[in-house]
C-alpha atoms as a PDB file:
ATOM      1  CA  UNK A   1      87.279 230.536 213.927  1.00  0.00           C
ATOM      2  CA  UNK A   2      90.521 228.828 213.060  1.00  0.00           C
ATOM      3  CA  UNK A   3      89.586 224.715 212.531  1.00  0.00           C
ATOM      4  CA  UNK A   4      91.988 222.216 212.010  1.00  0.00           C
ATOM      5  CA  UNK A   5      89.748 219.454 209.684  1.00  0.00           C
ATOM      6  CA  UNK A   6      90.505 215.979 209.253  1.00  0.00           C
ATOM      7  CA  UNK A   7      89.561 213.128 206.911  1.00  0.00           C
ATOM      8  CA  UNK A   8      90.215 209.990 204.941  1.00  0.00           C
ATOM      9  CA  UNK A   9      94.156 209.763 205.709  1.00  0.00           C
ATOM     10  CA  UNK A  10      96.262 209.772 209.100  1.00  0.00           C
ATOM     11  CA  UNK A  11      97.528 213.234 209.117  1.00  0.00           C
ATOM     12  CA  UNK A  12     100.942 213.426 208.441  1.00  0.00           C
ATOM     13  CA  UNK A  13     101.182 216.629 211.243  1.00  0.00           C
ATOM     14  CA  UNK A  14     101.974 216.579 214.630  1.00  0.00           C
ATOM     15  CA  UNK A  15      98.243 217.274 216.085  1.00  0.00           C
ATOM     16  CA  UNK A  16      98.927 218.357 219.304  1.00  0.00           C
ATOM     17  CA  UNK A  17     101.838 220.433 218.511  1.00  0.00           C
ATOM     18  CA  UNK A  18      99.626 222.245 215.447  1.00  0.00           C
ATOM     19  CA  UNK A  19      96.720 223.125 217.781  1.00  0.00           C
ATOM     20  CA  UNK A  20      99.228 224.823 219.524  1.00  0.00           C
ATOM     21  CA  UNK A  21     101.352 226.627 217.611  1.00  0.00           C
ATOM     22  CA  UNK A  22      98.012 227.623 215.211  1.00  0.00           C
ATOM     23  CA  UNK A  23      95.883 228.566 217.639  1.00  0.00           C
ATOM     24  CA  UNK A  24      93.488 226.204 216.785  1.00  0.00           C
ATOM     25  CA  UNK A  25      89.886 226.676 218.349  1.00  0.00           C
ATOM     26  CA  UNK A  26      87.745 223.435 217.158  1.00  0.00           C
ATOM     27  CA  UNK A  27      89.202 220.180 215.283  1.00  0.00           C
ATOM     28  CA  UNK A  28      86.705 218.490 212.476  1.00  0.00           C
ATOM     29  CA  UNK A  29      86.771 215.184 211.592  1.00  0.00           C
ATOM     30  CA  UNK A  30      85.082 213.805 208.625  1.00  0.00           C
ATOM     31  CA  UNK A  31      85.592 210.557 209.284  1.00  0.00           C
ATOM     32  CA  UNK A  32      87.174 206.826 207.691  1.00  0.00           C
ATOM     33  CA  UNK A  33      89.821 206.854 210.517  1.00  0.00           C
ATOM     34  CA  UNK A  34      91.415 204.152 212.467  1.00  0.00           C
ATOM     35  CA  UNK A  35      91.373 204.907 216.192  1.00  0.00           C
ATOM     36  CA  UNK A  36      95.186 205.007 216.566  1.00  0.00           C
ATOM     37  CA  UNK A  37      95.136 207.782 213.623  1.00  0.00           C
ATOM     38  CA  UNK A  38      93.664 210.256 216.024  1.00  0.00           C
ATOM     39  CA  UNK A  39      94.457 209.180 219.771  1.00  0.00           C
ATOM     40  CA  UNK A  40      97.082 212.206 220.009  1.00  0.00           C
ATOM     41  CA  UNK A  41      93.201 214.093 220.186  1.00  0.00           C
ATOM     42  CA  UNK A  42      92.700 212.113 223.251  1.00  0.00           C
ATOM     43  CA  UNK A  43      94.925 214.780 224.992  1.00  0.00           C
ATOM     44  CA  UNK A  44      93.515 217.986 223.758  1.00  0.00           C
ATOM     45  CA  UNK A  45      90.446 218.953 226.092  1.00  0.00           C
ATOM     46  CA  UNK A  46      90.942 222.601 226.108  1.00  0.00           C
ATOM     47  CA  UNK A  47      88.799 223.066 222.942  1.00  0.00           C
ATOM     48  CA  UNK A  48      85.636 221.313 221.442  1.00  0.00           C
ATOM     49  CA  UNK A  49      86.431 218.074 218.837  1.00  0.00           C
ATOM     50  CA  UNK A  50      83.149 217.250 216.425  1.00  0.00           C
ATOM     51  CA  UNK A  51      82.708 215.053 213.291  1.00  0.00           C
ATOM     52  CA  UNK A  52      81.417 212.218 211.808  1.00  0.00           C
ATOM     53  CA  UNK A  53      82.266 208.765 210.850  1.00  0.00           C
ATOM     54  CA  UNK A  54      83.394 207.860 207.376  1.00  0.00           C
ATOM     55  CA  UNK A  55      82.456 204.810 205.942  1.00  0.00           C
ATOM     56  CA  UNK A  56      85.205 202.494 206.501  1.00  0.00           C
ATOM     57  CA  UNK A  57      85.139 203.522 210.235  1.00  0.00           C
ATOM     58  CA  UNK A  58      84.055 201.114 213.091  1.00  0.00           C
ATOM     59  CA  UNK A  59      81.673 203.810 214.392  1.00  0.00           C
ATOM     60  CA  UNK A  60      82.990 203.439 218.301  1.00  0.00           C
ATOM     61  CA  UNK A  61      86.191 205.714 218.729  1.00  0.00           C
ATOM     62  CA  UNK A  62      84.771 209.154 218.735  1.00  0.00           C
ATOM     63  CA  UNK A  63      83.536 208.956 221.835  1.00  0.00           C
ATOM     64  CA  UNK A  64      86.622 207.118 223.743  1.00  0.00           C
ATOM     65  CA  UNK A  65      88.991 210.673 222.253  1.00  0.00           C
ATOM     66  CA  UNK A  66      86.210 213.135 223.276  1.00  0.00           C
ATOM     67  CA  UNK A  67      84.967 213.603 219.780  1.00  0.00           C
ATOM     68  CA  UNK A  68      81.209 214.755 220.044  1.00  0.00           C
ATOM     69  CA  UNK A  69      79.673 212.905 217.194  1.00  0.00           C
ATOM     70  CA  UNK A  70      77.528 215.532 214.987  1.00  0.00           C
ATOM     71  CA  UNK A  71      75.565 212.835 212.634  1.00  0.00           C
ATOM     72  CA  UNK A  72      72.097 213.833 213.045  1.00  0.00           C
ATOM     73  CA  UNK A  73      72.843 216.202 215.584  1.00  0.00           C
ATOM     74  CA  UNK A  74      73.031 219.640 215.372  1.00  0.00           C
ATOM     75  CA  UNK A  75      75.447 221.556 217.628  1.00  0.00           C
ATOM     76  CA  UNK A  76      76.049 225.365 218.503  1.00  0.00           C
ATOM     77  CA  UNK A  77      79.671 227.398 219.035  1.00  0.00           C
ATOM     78  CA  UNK A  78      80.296 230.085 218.970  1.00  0.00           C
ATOM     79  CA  UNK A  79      77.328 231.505 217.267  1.00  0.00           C
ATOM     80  CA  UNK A  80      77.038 229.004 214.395  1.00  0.00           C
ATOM     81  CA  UNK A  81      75.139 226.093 213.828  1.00  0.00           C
ATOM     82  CA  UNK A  82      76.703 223.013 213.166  1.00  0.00           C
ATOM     83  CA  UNK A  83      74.961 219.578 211.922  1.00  0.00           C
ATOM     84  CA  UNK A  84      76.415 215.931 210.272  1.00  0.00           C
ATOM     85  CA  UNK A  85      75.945 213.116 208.379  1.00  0.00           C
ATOM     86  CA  UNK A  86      78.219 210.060 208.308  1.00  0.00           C
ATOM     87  CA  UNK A  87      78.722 207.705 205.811  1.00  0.00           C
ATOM     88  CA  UNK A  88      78.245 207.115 201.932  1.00  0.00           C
ATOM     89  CA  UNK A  89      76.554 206.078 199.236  1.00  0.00           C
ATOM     90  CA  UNK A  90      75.798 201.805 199.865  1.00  0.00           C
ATOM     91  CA  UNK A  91      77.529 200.424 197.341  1.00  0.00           C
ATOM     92  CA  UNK A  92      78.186 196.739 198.865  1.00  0.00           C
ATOM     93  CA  UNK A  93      76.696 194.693 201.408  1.00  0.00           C
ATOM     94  CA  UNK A  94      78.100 194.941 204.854  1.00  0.00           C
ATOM     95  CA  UNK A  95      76.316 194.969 208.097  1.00  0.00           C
ATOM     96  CA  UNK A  96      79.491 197.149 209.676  1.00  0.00           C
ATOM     97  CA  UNK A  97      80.086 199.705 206.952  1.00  0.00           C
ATOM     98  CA  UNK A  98      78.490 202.941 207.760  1.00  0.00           C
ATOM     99  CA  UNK A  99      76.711 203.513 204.065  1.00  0.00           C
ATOM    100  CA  UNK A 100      73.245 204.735 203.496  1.00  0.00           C
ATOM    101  CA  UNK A 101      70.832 203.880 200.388  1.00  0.00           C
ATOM    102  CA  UNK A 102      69.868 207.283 198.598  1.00  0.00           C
ATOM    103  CA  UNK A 103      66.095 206.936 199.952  1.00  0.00           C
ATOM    104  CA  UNK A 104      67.358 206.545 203.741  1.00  0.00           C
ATOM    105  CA  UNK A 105      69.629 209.995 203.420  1.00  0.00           C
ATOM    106  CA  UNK A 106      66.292 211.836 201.790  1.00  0.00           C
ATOM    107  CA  UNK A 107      64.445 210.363 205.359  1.00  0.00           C
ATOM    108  CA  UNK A 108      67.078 211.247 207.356  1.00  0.00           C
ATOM    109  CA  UNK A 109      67.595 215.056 205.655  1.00  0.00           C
ATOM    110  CA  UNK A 110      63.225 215.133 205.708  1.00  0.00           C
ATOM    111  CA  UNK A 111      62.613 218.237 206.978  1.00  0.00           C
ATOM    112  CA  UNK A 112      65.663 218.972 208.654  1.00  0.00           C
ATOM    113  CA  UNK A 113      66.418 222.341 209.631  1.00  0.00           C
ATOM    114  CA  UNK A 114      69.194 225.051 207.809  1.00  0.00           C
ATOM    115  CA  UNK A 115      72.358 225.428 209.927  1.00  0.00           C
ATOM    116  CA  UNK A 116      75.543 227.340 209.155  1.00  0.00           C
ATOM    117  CA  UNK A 117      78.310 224.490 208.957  1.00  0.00           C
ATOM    118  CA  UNK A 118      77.603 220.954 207.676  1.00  0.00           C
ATOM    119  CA  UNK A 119      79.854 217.835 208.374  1.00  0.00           C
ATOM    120  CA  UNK A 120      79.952 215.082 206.363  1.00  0.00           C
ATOM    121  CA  UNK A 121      82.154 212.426 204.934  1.00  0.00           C
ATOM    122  CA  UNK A 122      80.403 211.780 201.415  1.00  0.00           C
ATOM    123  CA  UNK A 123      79.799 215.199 199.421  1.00  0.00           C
ATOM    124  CA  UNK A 124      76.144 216.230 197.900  1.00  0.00           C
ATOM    125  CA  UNK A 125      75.429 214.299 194.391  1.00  0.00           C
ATOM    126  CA  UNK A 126      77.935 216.325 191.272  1.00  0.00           C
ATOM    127  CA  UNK A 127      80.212 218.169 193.553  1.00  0.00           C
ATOM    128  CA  UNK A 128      83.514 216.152 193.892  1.00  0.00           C
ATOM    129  CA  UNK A 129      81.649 213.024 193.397  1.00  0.00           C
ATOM    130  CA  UNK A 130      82.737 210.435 191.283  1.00  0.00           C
ATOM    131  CA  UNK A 131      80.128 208.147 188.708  1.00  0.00           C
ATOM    132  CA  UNK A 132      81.312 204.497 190.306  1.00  0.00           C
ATOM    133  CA  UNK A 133      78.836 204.225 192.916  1.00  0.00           C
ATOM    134  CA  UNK A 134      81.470 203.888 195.952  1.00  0.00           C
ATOM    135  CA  UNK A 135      82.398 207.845 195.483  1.00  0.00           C
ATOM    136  CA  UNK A 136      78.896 209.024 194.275  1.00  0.00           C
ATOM    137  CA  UNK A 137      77.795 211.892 196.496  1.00  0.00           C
ATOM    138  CA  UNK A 138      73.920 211.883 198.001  1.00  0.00           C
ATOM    139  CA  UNK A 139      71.217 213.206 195.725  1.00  0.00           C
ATOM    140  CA  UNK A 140      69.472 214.253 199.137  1.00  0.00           C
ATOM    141  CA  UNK A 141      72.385 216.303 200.494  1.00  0.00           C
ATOM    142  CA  UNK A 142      72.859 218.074 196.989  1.00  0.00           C
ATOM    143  CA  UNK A 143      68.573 219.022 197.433  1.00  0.00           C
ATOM    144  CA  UNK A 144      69.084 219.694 201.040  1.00  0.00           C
ATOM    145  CA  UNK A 145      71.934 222.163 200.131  1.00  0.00           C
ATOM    146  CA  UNK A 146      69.544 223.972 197.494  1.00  0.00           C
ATOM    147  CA  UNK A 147      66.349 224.554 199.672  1.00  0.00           C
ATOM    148  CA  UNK A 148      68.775 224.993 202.825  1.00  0.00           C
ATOM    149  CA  UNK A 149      72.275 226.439 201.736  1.00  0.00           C
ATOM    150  CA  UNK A 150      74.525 226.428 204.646  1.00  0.00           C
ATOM    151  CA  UNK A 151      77.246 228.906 204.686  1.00  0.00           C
ATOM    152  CA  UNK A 152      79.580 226.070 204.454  1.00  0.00           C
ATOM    153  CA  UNK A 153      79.796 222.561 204.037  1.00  0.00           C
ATOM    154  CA  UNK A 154      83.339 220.009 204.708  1.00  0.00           C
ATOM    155  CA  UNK A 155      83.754 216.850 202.855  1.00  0.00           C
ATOM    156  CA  UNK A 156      86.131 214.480 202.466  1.00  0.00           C
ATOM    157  CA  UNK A 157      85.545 210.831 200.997  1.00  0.00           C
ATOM    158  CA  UNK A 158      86.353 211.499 197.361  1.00  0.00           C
ATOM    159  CA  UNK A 159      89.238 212.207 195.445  1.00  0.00           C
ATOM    160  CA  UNK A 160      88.720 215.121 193.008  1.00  0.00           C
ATOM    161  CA  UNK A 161      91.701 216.516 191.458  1.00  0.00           C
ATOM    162  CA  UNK A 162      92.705 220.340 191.464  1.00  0.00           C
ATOM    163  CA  UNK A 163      91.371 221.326 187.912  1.00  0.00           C
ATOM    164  CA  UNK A 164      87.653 220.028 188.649  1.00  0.00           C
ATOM    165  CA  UNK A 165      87.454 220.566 192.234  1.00  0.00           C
ATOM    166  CA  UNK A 166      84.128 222.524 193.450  1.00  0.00           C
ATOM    167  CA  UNK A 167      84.962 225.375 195.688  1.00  0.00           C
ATOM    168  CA  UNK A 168      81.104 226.788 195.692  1.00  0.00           C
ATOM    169  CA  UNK A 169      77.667 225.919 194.897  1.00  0.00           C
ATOM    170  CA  UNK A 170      75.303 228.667 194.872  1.00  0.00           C
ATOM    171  CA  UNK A 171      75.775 230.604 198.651  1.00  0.00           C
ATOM    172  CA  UNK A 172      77.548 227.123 200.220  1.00  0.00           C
ATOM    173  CA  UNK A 173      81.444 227.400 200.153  1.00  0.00           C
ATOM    174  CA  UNK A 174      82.807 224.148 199.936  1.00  0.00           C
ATOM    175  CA  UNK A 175      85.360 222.418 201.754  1.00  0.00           C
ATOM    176  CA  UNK A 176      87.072 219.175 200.791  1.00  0.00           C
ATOM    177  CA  UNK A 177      89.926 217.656 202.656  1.00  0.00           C
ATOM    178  CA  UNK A 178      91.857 214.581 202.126  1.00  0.00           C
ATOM    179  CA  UNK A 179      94.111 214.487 205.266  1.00  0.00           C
ATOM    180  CA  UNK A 180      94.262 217.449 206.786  1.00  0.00           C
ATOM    181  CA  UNK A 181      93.595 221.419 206.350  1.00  0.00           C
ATOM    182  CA  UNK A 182      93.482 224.547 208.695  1.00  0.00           C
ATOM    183  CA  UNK A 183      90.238 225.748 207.020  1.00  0.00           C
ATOM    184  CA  UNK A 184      89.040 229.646 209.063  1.00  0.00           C
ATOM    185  CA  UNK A 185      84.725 229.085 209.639  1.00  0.00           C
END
């Protein structure tokens, strides 16, 4: 399935016009987006739009642009399973910033069930991550991944260069985008 993912940075593309001419069949966003950086997605109803918020995002446009909003959900398309987790690591205090302590990511992955795609804006703990707290990735997701591999997982978030960037880990491809990439699922 050809997927046109989305994160961190307005994409410098023409959206509507790359759906089109790349047959796109679902669009991925992984979040930390102003509204007006994805209204052209508004328009496009012909094929299913998921992701989840990023941590510098409001937490109130997905919904307006006919985004289905995957955190803590899981969703199924054509014969995968898809599931997401907004967010990062908190690393200040701010009662609108979408961030998550360690402990509250291990309640919220508790027992939650293997899927074949997983969304989310902050990578697992050592893969991409950074060691200043604002780009660490979640110690949960990295334990979740190991008991529960899913066949792939998208991140944005961070900013890991070329030479270090983590493409696999174990049976889970990895998928980082800063931007935008046509990524095949």
């Amino acid at each position: 399935m050809k997927t046109l993912v989305l994160a961190d940075r307005r994409p410098q593309i023409d959206i509507r016009q790359t759906i089109i001419d790349e047959n796109i069949e679902l669009v991925i966003s992984l979040g930390d987006f102003a509204r007006e950086d994805l209204l052209p997605l508004a328009d496009i109803t012909h094929i299913p739009k998921i992701g989840v918020y990023g941590n510098h995002d409001s937490g109130n446009y997905m919904e307006e642009l006919g985004i289905m909003n995957l955190h803590q959900m899981i969703w199924h398309y054509q014969g995968k399973s898809f599931a997401g987790l907004q967010g990062c690591v908190r690393y200040k205090s701010n009662p609108y910033a979408i961030m998550y302590t360690q402990d509250e990511v291990y309640d919220i992955l508790d027992n939650y069930p293997q899927v074949d795609i997983f969304l989310t804006h902050c990578p697992p703990r050592g893969i991409n991550d950074e060691d200043e707290i604002a780009h660490q990735g979640f110690d949960a997701l990295l334990k979740y991944i190991d008991e529960k591999p899913p066949k792939v997982l998208l991140h944005g978030h961070t900013y890991p260069d070329e030479q270090n960037l983590v493409k696999q880990h174990g049976p889970t491809r990895i998928e980082y985008t800063y931007g935008y990439r046509i990524i095949e699922l």
